[in-house]
N, C-alpha and C. Protein backbone atom coordinates (compact mmCIF):
# COMPACT_ATOMS: atom_id res chain seq x y z
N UNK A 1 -221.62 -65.72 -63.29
CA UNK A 1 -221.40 -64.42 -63.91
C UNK A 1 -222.50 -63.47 -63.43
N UNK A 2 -221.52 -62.03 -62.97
CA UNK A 2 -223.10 -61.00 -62.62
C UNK A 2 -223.57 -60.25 -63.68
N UNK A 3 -224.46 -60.08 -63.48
CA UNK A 3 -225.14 -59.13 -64.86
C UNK A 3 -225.05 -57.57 -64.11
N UNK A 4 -224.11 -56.67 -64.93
CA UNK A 4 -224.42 -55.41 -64.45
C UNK A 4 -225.26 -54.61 -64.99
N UNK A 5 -226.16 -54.03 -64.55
CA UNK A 5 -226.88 -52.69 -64.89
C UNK A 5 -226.29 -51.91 -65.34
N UNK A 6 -226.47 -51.60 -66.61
CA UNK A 6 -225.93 -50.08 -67.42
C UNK A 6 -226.98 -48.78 -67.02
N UNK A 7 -226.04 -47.93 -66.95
CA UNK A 7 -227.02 -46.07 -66.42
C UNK A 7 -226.14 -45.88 -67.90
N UNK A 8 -227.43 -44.78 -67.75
CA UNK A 8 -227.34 -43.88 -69.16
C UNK A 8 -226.75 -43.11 -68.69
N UNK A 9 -226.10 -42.03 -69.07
CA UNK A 9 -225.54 -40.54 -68.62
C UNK A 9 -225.59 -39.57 -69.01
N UNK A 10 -225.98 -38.94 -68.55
CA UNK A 10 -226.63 -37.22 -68.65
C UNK A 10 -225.65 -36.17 -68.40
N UNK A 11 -225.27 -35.51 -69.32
CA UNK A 11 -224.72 -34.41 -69.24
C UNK A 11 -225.65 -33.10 -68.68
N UNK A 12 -225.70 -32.61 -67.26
CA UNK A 12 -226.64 -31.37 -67.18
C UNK A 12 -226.69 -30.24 -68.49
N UNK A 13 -227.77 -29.64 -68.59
CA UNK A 13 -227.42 -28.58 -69.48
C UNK A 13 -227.25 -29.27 -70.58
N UNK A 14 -227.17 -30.28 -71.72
CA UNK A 14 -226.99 -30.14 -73.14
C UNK A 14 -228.46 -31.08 -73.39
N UNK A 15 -228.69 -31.19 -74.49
CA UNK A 15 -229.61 -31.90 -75.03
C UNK A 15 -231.07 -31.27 -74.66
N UNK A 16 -231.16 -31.01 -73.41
CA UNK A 16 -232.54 -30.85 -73.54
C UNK A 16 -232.90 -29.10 -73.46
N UNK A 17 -231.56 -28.68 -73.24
CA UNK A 17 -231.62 -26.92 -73.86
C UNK A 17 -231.17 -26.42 -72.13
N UNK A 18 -230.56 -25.35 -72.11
CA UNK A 18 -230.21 -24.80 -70.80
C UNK A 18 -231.16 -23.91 -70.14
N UNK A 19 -230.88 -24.44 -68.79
CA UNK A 19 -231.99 -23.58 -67.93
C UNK A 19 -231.78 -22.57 -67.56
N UNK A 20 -232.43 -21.53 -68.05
CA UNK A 20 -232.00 -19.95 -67.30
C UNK A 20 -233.08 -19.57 -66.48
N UNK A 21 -232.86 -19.01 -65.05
CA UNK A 21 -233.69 -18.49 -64.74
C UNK A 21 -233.16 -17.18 -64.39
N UNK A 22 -234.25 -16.01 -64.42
CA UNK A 22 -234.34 -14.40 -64.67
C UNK A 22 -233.68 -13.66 -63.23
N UNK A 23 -232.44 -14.16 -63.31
CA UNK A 23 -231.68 -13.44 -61.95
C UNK A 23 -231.21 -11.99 -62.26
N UNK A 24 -231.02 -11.96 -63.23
CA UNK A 24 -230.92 -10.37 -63.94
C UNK A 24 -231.88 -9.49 -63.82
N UNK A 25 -232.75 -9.33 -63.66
CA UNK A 25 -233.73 -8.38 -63.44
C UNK A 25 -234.62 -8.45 -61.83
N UNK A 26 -234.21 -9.71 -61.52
CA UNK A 26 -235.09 -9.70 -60.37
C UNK A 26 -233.98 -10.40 -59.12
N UNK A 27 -234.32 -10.37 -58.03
CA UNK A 27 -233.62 -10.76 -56.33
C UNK A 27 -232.36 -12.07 -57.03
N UNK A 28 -231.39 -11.86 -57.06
CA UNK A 28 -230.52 -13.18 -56.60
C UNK A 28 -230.57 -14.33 -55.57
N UNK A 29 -231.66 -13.38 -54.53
CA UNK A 29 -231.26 -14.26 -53.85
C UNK A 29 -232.86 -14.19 -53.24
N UNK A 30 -233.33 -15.30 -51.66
CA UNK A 30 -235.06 -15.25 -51.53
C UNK A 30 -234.30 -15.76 -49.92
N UNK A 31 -234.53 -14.48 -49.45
CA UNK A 31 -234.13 -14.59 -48.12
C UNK A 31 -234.87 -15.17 -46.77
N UNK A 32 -236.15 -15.23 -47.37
CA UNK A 32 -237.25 -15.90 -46.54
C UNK A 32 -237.56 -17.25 -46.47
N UNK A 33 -236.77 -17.98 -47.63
CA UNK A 33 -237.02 -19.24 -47.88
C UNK A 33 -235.11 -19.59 -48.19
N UNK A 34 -233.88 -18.78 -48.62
CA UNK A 34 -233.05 -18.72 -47.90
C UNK A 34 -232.31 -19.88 -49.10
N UNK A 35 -232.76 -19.54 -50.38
CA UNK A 35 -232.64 -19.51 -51.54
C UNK A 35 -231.45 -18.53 -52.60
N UNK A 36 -230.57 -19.32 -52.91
CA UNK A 36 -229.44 -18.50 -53.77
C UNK A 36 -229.75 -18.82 -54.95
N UNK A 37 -230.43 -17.97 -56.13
CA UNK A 37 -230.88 -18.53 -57.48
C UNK A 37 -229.40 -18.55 -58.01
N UNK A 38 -228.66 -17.58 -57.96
CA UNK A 38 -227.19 -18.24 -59.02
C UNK A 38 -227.11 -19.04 -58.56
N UNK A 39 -226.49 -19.90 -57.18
CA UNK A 39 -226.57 -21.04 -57.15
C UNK A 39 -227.43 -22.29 -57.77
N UNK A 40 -228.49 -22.02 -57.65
CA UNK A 40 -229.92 -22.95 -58.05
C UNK A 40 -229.43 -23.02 -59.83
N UNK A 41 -229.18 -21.84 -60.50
CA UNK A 41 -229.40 -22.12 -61.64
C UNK A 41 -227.75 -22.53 -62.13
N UNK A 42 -226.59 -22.26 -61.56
CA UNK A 42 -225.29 -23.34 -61.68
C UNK A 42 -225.47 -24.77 -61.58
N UNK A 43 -226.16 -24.92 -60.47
CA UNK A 43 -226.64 -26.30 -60.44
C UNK A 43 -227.40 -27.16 -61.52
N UNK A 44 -228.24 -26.29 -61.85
CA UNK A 44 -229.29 -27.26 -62.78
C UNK A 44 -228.55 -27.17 -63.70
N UNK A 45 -227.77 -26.48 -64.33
CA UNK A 45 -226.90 -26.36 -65.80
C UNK A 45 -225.09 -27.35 -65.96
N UNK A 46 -225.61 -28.42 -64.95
CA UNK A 46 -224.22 -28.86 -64.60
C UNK A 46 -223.24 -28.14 -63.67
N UNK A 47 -223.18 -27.23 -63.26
CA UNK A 47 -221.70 -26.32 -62.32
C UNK A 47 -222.47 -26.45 -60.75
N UNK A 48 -222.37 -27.77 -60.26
CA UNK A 48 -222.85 -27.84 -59.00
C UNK A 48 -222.12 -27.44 -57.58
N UNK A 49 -222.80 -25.73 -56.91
CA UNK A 49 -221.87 -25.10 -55.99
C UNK A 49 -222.10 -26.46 -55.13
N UNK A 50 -221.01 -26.21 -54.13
CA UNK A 50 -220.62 -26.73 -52.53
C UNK A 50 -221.25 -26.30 -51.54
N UNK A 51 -221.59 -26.82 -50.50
CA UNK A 51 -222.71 -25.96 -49.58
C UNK A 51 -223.99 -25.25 -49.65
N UNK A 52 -224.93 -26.22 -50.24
CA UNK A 52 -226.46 -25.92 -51.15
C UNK A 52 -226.95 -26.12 -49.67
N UNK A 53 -228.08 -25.12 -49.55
CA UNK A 53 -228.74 -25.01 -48.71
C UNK A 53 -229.90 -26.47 -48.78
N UNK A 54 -231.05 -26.55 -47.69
CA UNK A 54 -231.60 -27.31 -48.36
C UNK A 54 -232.86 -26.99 -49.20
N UNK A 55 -233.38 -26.02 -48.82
CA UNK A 55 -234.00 -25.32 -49.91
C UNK A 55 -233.65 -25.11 -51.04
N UNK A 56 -232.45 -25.00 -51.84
CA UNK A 56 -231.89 -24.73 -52.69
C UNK A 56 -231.42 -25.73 -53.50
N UNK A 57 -231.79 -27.23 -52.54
CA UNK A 57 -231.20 -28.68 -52.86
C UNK A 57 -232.87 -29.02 -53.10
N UNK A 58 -234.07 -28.34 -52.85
CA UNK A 58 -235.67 -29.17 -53.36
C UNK A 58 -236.33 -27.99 -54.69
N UNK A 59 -235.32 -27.20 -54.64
CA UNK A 59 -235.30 -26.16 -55.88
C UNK A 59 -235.07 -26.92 -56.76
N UNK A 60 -233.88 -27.28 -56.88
CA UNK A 60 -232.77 -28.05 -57.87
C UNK A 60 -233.22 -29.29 -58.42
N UNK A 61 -234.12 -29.90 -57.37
CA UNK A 61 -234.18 -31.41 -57.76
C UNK A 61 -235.29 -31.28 -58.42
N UNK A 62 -236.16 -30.35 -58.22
CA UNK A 62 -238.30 -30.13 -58.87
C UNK A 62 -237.53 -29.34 -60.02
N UNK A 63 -236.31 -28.68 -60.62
CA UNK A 63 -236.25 -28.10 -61.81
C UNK A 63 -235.73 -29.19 -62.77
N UNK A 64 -235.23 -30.29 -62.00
CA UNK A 64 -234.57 -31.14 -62.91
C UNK A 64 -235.25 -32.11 -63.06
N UNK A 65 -236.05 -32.54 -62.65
CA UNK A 65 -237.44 -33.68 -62.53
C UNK A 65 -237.95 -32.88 -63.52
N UNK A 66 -238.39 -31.41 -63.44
CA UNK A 66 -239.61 -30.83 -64.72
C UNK A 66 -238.50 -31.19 -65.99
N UNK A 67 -237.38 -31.57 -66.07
CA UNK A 67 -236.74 -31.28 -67.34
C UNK A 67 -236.46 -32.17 -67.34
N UNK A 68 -237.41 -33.90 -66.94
CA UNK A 68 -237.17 -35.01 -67.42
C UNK A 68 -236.18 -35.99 -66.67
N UNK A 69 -235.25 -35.41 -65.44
CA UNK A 69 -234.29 -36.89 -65.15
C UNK A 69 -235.15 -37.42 -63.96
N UNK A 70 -234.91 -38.40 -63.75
CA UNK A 70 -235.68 -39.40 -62.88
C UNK A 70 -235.30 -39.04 -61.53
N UNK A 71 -236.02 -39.61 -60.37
CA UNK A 71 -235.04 -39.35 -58.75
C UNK A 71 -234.19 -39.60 -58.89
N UNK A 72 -233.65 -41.43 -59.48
CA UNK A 72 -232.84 -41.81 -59.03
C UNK A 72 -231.17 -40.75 -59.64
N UNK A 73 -231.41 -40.49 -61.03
CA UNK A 73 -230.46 -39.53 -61.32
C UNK A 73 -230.42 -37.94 -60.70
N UNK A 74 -231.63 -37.64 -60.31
CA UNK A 74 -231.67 -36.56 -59.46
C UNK A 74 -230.34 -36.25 -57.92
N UNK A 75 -231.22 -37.52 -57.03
CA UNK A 75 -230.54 -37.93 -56.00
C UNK A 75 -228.88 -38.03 -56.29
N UNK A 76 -228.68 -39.04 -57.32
CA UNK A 76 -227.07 -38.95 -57.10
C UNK A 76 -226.11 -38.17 -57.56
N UNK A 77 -227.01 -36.98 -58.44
CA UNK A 77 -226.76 -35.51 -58.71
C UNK A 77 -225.87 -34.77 -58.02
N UNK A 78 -227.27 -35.00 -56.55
CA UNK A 78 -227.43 -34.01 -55.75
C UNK A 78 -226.70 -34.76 -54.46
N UNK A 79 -226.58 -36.22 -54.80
CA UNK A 79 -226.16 -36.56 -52.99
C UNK A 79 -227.21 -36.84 -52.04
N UNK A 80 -228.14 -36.82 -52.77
CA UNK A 80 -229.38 -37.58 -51.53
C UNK A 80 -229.94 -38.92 -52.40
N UNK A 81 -230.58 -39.18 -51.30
CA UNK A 81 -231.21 -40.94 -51.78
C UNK A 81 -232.76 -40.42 -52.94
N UNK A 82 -232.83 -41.70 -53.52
CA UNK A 82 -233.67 -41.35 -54.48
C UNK A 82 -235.25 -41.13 -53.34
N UNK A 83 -235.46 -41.59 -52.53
CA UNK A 83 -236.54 -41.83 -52.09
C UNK A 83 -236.73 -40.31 -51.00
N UNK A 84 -235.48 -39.62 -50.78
CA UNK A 84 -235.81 -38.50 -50.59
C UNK A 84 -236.78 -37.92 -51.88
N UNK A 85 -235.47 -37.60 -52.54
CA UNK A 85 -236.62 -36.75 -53.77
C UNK A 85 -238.06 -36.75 -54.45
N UNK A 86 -238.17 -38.43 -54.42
CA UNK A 86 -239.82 -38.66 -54.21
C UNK A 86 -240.54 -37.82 -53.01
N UNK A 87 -239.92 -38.21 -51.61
CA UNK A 87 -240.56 -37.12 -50.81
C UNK A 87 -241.29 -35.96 -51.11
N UNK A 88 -239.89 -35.17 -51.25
CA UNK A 88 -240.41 -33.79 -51.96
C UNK A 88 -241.63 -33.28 -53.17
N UNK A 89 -241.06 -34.67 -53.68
CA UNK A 89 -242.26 -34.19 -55.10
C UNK A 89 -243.96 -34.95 -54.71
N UNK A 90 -243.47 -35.48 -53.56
CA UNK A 90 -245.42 -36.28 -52.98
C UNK A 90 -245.65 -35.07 -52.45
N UNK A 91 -244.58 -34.35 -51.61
CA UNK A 91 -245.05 -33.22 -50.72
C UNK A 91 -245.23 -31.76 -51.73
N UNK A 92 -245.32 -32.05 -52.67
CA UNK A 92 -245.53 -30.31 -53.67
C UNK A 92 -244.43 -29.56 -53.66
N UNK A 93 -242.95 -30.34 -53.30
CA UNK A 93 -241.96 -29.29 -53.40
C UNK A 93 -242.06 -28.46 -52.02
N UNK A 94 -242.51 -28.19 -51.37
CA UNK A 94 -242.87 -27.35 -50.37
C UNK A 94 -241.31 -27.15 -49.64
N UNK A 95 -241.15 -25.73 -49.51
CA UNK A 95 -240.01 -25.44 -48.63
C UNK A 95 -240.53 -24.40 -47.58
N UNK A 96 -240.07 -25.00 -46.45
CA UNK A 96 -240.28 -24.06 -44.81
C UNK A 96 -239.45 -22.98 -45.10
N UNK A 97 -240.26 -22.11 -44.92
CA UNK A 97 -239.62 -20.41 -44.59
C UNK A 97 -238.69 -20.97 -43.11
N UNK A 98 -237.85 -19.94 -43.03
CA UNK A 98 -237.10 -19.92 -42.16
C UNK A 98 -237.25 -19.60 -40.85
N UNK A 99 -236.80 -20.37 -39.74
CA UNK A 99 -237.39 -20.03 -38.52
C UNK A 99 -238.36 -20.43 -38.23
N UNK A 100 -239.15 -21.77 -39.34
CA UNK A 100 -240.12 -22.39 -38.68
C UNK A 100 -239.75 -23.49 -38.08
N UNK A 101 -240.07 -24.16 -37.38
CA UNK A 101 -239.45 -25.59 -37.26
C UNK A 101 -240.02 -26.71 -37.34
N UNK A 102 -239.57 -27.39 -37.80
CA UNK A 102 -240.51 -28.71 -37.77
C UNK A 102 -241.02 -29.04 -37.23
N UNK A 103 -242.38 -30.45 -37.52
CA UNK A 103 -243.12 -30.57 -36.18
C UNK A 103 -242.40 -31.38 -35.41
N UNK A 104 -242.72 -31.18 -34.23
CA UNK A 104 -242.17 -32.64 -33.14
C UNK A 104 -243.04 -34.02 -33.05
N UNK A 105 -241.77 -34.88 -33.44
CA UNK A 105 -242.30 -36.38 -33.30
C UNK A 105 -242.97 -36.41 -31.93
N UNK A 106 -244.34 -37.18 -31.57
CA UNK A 106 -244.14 -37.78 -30.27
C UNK A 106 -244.01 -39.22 -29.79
């Protein structure tokens, strides 16, 4: 007999209060880093758009980590592996402005 692992399940958006962030008064959007906040903030509230940038995918995952879910629920959120999202959060969240490019392996 296998023993299965039970996951808890998280409804985005209820229980731990909804995330708003201040797109009403200020830029929708962060063209330098290439950032759609309505998007960003559909996402974190459960209504996850199609075609998330990836900036907009290390937005999403550092707002939902501050509001308590783990990588591994992060990641399968979002569609990436949990050990990405650790990445991000060893690296400070950090997102490349646009038009930089990465370094080259040698």
């Amino acid at each position: 007999m296998t023993r299965r692992r039970m996951r808890t399940a998280h409804r985005l958006g209820t229980g731990q209060g909804r995330i708003s962030l201040a797109t009403t008064s200020a830029a929708t959007a962060d063209a330098e880093r290439n950032i759609d906040w309505i998007a960003v903030e559909l996402a974190v509230n459960g209504e996850l758009p199609c075609g998330l940038t990836r900036p907009e995918e290390i937005e999403i995952a550092r707002l939902l980590t501050a509001k308590g879910m783990g990588p591994t629920d992060v990641g399968l959120y979002l569609g990436i592996t949990k050990g990405t999202i650790r990445t991000w959060r060893d690296k400070g969240w950090k997102v490349r402005p646009l038009g930089r490019p990465a370094k080259a392996v040698r």
